[in-house]
PDB file of N, CA and C in Angstrom:
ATOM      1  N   UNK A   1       0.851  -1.168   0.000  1.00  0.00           N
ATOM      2  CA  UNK A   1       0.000   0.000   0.000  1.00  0.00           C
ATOM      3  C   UNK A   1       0.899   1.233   0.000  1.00  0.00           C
ATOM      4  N   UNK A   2       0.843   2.249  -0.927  1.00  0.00           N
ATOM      5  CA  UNK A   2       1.913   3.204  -0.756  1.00  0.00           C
ATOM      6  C   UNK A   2       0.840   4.947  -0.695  1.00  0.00           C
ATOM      7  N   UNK A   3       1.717   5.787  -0.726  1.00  0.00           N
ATOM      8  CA  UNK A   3       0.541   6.724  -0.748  1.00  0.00           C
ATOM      9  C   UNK A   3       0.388   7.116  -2.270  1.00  0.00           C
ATOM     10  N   UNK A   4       1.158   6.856  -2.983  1.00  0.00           N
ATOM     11  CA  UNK A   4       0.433   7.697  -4.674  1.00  0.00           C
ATOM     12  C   UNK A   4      -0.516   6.860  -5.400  1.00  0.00           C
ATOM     13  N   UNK A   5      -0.836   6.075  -5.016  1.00  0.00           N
ATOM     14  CA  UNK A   5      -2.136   5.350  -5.202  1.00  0.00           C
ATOM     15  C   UNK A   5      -3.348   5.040  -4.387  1.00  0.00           C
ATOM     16  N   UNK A   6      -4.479   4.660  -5.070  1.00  0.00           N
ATOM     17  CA  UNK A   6      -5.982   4.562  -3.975  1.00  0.00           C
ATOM     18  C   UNK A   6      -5.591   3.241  -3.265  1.00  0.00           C
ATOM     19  N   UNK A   7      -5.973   2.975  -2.423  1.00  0.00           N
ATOM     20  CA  UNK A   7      -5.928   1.924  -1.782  1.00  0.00           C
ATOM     21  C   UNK A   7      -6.632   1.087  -2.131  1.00  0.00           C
ATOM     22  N   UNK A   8      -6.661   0.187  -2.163  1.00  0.00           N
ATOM     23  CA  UNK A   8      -7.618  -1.194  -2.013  1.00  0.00           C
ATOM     24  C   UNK A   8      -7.871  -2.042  -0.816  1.00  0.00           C
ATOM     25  N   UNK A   9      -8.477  -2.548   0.087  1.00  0.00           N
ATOM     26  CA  UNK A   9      -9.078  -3.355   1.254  1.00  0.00           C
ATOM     27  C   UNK A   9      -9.628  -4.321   1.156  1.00  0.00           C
ATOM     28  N   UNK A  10      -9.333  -5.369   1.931  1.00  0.00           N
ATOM     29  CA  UNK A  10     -10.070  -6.692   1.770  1.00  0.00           C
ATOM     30  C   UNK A  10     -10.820  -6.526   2.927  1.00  0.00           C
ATOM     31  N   UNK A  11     -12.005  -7.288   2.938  1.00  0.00           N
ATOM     32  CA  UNK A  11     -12.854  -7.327   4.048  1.00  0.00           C
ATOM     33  C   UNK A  11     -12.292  -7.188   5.322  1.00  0.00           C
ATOM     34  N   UNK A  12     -11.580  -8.492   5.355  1.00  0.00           N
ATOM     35  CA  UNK A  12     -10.463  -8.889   6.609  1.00  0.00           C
ATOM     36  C   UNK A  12     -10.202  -7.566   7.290  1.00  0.00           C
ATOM     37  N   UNK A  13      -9.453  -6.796   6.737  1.00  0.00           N
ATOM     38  CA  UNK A  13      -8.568  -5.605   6.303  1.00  0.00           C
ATOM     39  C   UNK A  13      -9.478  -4.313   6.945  1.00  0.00           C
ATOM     40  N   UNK A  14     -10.713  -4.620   6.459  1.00  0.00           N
ATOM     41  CA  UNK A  14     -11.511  -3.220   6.966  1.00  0.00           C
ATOM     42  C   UNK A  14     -12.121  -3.682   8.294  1.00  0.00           C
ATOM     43  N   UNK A  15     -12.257  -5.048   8.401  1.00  0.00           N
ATOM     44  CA  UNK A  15     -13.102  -5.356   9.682  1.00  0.00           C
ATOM     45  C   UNK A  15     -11.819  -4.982  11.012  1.00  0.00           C
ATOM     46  N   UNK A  16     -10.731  -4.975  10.865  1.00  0.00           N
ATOM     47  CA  UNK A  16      -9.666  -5.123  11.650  1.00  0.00           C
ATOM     48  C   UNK A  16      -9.400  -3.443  12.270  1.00  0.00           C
ATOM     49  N   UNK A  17      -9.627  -2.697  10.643  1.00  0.00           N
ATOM     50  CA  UNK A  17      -9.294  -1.516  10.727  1.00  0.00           C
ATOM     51  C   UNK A  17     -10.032  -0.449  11.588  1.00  0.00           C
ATOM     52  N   UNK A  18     -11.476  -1.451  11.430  1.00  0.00           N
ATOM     53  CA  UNK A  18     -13.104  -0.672  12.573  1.00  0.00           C
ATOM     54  C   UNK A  18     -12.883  -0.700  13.789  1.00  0.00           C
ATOM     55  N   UNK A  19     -12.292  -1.887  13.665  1.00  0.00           N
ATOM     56  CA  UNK A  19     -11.798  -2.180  15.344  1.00  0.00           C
ATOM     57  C   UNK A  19     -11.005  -1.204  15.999  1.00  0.00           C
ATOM     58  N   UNK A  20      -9.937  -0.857  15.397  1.00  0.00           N
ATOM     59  CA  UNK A  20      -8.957  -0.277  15.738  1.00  0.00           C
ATOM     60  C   UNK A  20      -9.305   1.337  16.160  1.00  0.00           C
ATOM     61  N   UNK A  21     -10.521   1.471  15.074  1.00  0.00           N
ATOM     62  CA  UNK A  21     -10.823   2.715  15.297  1.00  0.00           C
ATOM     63  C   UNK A  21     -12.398   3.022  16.316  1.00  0.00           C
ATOM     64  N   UNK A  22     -12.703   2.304  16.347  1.00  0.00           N
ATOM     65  CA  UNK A  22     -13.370   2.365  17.457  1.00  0.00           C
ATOM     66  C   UNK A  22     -13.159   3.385  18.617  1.00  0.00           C
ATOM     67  N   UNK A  23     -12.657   2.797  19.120  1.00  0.00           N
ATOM     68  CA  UNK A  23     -11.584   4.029  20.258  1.00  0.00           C
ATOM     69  C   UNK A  23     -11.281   5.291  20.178  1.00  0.00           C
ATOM     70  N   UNK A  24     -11.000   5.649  18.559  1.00  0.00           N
ATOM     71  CA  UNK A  24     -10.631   6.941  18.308  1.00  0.00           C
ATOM     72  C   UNK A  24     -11.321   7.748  18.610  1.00  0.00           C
ATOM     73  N   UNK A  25     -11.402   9.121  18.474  1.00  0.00           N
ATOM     74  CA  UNK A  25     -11.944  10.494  18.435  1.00  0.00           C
ATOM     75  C   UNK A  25     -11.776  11.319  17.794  1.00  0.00           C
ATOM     76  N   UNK A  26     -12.587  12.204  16.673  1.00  0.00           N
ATOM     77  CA  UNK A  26     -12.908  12.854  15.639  1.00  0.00           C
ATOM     78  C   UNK A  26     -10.943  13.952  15.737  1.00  0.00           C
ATOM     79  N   UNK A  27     -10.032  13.805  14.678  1.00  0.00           N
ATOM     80  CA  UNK A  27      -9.102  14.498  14.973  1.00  0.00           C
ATOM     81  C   UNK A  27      -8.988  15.879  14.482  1.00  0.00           C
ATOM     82  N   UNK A  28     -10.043  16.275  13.405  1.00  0.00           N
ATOM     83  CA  UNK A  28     -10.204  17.189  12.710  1.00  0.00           C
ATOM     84  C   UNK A  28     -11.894  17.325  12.220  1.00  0.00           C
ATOM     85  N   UNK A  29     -12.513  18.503  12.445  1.00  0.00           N
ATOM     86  CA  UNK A  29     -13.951  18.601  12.008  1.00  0.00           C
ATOM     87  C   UNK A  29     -13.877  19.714  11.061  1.00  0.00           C
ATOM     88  N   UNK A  30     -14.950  19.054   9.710  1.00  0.00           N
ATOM     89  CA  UNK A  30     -15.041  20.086   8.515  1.00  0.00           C
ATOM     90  C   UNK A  30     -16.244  20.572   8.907  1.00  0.00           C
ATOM     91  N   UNK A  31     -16.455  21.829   8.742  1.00  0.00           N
ATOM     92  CA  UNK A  31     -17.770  22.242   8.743  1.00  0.00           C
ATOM     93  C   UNK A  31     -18.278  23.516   7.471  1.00  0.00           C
ATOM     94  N   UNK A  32     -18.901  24.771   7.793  1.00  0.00           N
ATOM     95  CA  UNK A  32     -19.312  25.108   6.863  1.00  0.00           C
ATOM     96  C   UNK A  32     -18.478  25.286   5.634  1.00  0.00           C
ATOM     97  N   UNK A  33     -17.309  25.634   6.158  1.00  0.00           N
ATOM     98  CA  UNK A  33     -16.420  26.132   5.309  1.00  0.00           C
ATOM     99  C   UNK A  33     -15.355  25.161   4.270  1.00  0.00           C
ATOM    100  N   UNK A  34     -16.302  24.543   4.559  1.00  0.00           N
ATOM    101  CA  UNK A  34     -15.556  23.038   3.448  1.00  0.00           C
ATOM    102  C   UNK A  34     -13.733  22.461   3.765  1.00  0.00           C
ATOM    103  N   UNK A  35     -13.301  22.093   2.672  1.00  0.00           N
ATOM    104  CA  UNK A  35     -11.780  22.011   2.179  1.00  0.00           C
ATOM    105  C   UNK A  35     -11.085  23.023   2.275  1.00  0.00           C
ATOM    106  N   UNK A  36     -10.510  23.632   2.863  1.00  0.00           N
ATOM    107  CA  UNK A  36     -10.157  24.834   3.077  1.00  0.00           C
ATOM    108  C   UNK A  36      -8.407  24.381   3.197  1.00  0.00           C
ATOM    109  N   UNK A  37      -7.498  25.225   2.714  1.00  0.00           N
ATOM    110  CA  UNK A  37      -6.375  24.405   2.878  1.00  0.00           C
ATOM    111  C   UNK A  37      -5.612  24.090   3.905  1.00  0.00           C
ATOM    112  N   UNK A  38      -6.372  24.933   4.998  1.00  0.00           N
ATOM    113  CA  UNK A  38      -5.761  24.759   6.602  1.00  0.00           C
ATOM    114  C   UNK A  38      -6.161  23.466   7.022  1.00  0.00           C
ATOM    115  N   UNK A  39      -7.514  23.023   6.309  1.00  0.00           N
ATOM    116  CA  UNK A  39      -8.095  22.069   7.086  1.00  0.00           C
ATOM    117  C   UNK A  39      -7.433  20.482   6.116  1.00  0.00           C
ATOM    118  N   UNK A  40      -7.621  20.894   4.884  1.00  0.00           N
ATOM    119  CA  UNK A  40      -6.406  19.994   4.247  1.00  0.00           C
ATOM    120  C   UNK A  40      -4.730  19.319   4.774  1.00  0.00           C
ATOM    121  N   UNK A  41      -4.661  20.749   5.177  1.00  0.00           N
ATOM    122  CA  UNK A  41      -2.774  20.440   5.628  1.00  0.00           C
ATOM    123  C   UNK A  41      -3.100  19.931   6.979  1.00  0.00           C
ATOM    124  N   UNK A  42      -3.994  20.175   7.876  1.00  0.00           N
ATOM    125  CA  UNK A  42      -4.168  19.670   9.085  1.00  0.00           C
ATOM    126  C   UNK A  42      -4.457  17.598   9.055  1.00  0.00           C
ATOM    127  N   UNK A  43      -5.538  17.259   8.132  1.00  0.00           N
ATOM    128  CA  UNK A  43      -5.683  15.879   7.491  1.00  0.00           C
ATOM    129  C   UNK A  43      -4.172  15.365   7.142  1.00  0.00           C
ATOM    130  N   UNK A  44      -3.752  15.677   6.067  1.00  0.00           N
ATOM    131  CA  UNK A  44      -2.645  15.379   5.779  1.00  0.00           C
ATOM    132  C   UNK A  44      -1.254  15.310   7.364  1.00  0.00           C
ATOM    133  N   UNK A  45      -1.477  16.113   7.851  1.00  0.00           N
ATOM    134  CA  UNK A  45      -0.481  16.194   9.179  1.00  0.00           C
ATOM    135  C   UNK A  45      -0.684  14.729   9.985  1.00  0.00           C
ATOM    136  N   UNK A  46      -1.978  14.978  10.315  1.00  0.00           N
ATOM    137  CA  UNK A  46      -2.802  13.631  10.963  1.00  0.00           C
ATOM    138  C   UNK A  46      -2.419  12.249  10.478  1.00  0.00           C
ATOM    139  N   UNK A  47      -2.981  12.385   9.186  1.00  0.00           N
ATOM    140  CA  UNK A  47      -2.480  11.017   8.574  1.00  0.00           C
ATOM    141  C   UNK A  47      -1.267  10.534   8.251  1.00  0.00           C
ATOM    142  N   UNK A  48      -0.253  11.425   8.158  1.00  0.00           N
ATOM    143  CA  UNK A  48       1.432  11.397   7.992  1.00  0.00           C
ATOM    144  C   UNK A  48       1.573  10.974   9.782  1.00  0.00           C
ATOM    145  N   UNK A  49       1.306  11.052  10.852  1.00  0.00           N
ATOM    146  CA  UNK A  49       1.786  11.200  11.898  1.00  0.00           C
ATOM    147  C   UNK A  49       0.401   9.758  12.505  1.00  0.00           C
ATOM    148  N   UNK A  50      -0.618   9.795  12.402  1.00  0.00           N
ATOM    149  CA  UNK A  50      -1.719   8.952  12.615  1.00  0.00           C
ATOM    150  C   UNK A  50      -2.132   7.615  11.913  1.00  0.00           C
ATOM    151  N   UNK A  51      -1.699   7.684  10.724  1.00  0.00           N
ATOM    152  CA  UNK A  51      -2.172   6.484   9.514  1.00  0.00           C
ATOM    153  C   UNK A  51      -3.878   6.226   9.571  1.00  0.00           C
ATOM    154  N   UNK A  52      -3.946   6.416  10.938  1.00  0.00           N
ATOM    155  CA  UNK A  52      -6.154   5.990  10.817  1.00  0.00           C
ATOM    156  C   UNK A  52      -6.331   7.292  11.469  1.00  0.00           C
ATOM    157  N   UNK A  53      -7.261   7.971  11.118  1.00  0.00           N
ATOM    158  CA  UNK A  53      -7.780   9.224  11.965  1.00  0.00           C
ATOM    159  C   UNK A  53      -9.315   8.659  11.274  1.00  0.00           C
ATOM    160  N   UNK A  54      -9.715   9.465  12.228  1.00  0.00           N
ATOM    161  CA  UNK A  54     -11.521   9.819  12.390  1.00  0.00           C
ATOM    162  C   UNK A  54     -11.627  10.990  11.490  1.00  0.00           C
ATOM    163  N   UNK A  55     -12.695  12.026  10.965  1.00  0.00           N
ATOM    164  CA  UNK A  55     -12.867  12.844  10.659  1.00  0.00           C
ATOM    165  C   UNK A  55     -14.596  13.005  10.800  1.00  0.00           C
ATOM    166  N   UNK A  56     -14.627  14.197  11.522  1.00  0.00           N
ATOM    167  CA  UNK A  56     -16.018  14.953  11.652  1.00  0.00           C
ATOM    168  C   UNK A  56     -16.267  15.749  10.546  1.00  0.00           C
ATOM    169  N   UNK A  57     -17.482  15.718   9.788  1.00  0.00           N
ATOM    170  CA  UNK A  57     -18.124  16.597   8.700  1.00  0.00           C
ATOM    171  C   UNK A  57     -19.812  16.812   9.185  1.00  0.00           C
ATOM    172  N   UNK A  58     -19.355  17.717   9.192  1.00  0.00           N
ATOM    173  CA  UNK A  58     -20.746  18.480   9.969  1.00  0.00           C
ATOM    174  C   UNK A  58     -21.132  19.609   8.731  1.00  0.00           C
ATOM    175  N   UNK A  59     -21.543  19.086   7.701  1.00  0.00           N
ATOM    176  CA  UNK A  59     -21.659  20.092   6.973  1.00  0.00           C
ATOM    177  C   UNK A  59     -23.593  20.077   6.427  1.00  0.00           C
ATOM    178  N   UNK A  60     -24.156  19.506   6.922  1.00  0.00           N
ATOM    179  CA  UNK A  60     -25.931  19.403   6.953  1.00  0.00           C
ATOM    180  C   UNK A  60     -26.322  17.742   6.330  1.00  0.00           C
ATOM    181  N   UNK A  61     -26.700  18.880   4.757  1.00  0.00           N
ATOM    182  CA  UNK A  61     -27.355  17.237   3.589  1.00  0.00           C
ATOM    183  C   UNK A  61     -26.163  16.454   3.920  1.00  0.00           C
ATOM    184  N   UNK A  62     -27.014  15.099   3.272  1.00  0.00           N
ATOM    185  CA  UNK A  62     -26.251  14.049   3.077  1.00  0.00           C
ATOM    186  C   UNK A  62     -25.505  13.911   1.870  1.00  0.00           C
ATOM    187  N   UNK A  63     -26.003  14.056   0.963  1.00  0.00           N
ATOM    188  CA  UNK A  63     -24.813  14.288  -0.508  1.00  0.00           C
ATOM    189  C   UNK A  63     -23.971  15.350  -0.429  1.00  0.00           C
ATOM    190  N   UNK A  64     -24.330  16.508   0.175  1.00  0.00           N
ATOM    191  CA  UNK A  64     -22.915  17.390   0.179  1.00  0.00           C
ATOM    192  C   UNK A  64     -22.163  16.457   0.967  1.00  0.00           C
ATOM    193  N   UNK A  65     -22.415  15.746   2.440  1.00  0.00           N
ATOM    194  CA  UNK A  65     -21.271  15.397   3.270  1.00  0.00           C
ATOM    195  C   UNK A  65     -20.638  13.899   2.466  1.00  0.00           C
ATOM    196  N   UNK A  66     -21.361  13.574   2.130  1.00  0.00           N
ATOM    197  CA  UNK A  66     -20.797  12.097   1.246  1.00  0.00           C
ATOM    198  C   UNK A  66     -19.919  12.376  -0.101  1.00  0.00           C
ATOM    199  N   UNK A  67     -20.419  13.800  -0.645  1.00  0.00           N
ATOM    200  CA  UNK A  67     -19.439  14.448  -1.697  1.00  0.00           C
ATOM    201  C   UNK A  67     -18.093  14.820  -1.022  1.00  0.00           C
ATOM    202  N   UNK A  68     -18.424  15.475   0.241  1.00  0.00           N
ATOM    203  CA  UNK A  68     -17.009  16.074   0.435  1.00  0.00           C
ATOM    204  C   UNK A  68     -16.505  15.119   1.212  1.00  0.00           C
ATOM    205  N   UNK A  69     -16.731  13.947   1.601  1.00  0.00           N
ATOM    206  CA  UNK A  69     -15.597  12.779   2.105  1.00  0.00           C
ATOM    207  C   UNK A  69     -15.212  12.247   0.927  1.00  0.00           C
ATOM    208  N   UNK A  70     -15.731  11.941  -0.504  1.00  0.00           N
ATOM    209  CA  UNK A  70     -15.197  11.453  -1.199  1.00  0.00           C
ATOM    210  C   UNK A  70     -14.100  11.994  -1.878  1.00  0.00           C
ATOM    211  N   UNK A  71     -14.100  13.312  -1.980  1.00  0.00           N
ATOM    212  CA  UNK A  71     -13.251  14.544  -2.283  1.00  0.00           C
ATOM    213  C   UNK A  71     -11.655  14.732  -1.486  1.00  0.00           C
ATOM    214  N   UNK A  72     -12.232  14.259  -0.113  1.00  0.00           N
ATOM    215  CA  UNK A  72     -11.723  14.510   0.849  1.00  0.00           C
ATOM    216  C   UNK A  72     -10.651  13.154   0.868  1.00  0.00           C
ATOM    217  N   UNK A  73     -10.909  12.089   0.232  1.00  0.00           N
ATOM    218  CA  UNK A  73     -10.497  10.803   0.775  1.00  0.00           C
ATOM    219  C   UNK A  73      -9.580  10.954  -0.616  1.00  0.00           C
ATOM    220  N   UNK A  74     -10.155  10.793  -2.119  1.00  0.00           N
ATOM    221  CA  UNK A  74      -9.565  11.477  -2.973  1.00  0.00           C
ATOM    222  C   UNK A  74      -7.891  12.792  -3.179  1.00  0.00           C
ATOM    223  N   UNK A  75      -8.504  13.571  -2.523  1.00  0.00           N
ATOM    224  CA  UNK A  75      -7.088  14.542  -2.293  1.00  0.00           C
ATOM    225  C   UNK A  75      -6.065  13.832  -1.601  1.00  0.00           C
ATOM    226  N   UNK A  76      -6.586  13.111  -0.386  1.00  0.00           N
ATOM    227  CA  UNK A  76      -5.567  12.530   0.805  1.00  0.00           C
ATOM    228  C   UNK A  76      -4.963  11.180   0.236  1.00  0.00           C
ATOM    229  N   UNK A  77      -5.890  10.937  -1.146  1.00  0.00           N
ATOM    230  CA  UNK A  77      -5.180   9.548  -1.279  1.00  0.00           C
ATOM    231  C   UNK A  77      -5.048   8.443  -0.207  1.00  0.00           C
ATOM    232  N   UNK A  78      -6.174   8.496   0.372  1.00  0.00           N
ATOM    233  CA  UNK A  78      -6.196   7.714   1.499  1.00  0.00           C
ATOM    234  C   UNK A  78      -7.782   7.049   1.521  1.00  0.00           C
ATOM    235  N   UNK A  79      -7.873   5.573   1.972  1.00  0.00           N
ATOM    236  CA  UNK A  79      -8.791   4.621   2.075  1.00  0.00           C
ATOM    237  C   UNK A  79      -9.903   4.822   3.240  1.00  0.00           C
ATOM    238  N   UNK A  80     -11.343   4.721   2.201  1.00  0.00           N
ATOM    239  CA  UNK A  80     -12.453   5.227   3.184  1.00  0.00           C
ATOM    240  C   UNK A  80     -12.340   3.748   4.172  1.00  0.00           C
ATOM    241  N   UNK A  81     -12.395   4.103   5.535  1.00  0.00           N
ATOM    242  CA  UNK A  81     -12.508   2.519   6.167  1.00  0.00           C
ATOM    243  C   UNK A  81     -13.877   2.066   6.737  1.00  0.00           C
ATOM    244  N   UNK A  82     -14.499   3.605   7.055  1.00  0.00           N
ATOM    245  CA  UNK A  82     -15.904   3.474   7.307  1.00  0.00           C
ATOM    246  C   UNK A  82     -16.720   5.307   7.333  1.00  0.00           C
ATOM    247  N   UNK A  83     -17.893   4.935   7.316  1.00  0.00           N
ATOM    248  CA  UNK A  83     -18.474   6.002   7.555  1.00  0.00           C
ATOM    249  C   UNK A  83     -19.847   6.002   7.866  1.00  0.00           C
ATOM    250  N   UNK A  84     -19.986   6.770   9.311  1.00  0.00           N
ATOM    251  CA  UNK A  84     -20.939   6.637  10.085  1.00  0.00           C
ATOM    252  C   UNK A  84     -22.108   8.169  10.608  1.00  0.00           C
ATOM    253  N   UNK A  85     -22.740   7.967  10.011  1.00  0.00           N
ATOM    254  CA  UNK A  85     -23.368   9.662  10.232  1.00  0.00           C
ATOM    255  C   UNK A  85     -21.991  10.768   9.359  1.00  0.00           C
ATOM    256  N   UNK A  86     -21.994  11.543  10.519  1.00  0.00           N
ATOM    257  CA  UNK A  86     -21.050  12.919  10.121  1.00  0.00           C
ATOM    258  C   UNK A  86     -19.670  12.286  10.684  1.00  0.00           C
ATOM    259  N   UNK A  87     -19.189  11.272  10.841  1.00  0.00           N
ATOM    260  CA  UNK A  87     -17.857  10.496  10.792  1.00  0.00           C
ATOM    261  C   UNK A  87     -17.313   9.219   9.513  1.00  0.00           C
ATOM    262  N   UNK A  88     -16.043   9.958   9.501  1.00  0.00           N
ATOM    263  CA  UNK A  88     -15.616   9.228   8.519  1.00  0.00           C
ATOM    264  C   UNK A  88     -14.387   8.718   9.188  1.00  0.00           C
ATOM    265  N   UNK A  89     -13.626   7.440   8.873  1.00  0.00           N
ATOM    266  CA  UNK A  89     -12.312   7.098   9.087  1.00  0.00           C
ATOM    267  C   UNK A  89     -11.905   6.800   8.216  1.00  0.00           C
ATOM    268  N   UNK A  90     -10.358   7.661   7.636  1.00  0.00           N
ATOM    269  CA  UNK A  90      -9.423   7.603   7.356  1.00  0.00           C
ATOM    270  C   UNK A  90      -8.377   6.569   7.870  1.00  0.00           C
ATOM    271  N   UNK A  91      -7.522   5.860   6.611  1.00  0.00           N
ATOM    272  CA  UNK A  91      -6.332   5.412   6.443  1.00  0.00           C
ATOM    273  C   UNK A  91      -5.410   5.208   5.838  1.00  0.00           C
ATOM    274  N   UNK A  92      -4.181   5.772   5.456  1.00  0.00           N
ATOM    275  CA  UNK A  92      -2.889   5.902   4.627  1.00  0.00           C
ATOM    276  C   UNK A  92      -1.975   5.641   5.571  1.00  0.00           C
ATOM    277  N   UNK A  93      -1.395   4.632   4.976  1.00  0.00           N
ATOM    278  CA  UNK A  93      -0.168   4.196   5.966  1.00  0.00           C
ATOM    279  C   UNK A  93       1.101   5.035   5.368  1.00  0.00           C
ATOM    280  N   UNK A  94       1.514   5.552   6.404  1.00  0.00           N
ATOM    281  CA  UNK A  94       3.184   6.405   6.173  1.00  0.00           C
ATOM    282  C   UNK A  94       4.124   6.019   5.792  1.00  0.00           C
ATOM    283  N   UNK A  95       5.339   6.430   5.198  1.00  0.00           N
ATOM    284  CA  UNK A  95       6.272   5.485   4.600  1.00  0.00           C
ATOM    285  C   UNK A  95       7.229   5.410   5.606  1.00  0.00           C
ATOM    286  N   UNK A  96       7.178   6.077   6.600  1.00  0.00           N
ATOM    287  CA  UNK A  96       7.885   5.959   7.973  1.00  0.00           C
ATOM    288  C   UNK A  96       7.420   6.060   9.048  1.00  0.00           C
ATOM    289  N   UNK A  97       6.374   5.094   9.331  1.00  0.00           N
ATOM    290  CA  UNK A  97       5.406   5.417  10.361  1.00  0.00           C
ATOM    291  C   UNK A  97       6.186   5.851  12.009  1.00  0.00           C
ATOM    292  N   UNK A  98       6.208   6.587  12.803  1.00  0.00           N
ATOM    293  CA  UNK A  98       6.418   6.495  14.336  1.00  0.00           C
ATOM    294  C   UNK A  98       5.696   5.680  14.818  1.00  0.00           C
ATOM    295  N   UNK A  99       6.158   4.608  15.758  1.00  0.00           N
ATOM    296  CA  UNK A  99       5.528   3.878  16.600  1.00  0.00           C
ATOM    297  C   UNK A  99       4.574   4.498  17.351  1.00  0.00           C
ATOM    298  N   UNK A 100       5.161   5.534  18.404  1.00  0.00           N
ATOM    299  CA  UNK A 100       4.863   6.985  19.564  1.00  0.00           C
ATOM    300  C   UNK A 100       3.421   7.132  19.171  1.00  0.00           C
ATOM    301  N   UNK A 101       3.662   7.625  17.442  1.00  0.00           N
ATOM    302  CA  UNK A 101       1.981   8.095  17.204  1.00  0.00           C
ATOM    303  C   UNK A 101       1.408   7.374  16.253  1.00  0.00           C
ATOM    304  N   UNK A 102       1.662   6.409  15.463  1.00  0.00           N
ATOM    305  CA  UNK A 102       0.940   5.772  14.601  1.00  0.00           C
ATOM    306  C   UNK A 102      -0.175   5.060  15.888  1.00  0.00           C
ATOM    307  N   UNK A 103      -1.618   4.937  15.108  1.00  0.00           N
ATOM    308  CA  UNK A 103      -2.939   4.523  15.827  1.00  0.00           C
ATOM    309  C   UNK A 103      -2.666   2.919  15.486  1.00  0.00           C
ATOM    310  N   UNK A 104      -1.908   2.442  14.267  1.00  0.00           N
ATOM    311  CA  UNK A 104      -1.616   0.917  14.049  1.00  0.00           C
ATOM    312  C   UNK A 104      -0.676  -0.029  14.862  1.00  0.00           C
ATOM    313  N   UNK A 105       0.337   1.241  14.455  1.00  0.00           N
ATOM    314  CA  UNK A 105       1.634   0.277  15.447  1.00  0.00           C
ATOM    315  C   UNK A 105       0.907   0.303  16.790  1.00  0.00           C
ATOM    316  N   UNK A 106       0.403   1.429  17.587  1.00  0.00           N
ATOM    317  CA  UNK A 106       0.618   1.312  19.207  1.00  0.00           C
ATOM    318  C   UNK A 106      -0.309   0.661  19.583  1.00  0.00           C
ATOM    319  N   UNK A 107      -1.191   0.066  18.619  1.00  0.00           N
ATOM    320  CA  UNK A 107      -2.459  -0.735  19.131  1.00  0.00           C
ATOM    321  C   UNK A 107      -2.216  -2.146  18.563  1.00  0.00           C
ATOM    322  N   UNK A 108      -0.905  -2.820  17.564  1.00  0.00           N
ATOM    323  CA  UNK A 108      -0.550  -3.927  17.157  1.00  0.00           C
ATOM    324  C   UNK A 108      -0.141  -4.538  17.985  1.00  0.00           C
TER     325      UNK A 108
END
């Protein structure tokens, strides 16, 4: 799995990954103001340093928020693992993950 490509998941793979994230807590919330590039570089920070993050989208309808996770998952180049109401989880594994903060390693 590298990052310049979409990911792909096997069942196995995503059922493992729910688990993991379970626990988590929303690390970044989009709201009215969409993609904004603060809120971009902040995702990207997360997932370089996190590999699974949560993400809150609080942005109303349901097709805007399902548009802008797909958008969202799209830019980051990173694998939808689930999505639940106005939560989404993110995953891109790092090419040098930290143990300290990766959500994979410290919970493997």
């Amino acid at each position: 799995m590298t990052n310049d490509s979409p990911v792909k998941l096997t069942n196995a793979e995503l059922k493992q990954y729910r688990a993991l994230a379970h626990k988590l807590q929303p690390v970044v919330t989009i709201a009215g103001n969409g993609l904004s590039e603060n809120v971009l570089a902040e995702i990207e920070r997360a997932l370089d340093d996190h590999e699974l993050i949560k993400i809150k989208v609080a942005v109303g309808e349901r097709e805007l928020r399902d548009q802008l996770i797909d958008e969202l998952r799209a830019t980051a180049k990173a694998a939808l693992v689930q999505r639940i109401g106005n939560t989404a989880t993110l995953l891109r594994r790092a090419k040098k993950a930290d143990p300290k903060k990766s959500n994979l390693q410290r919970t493997l």
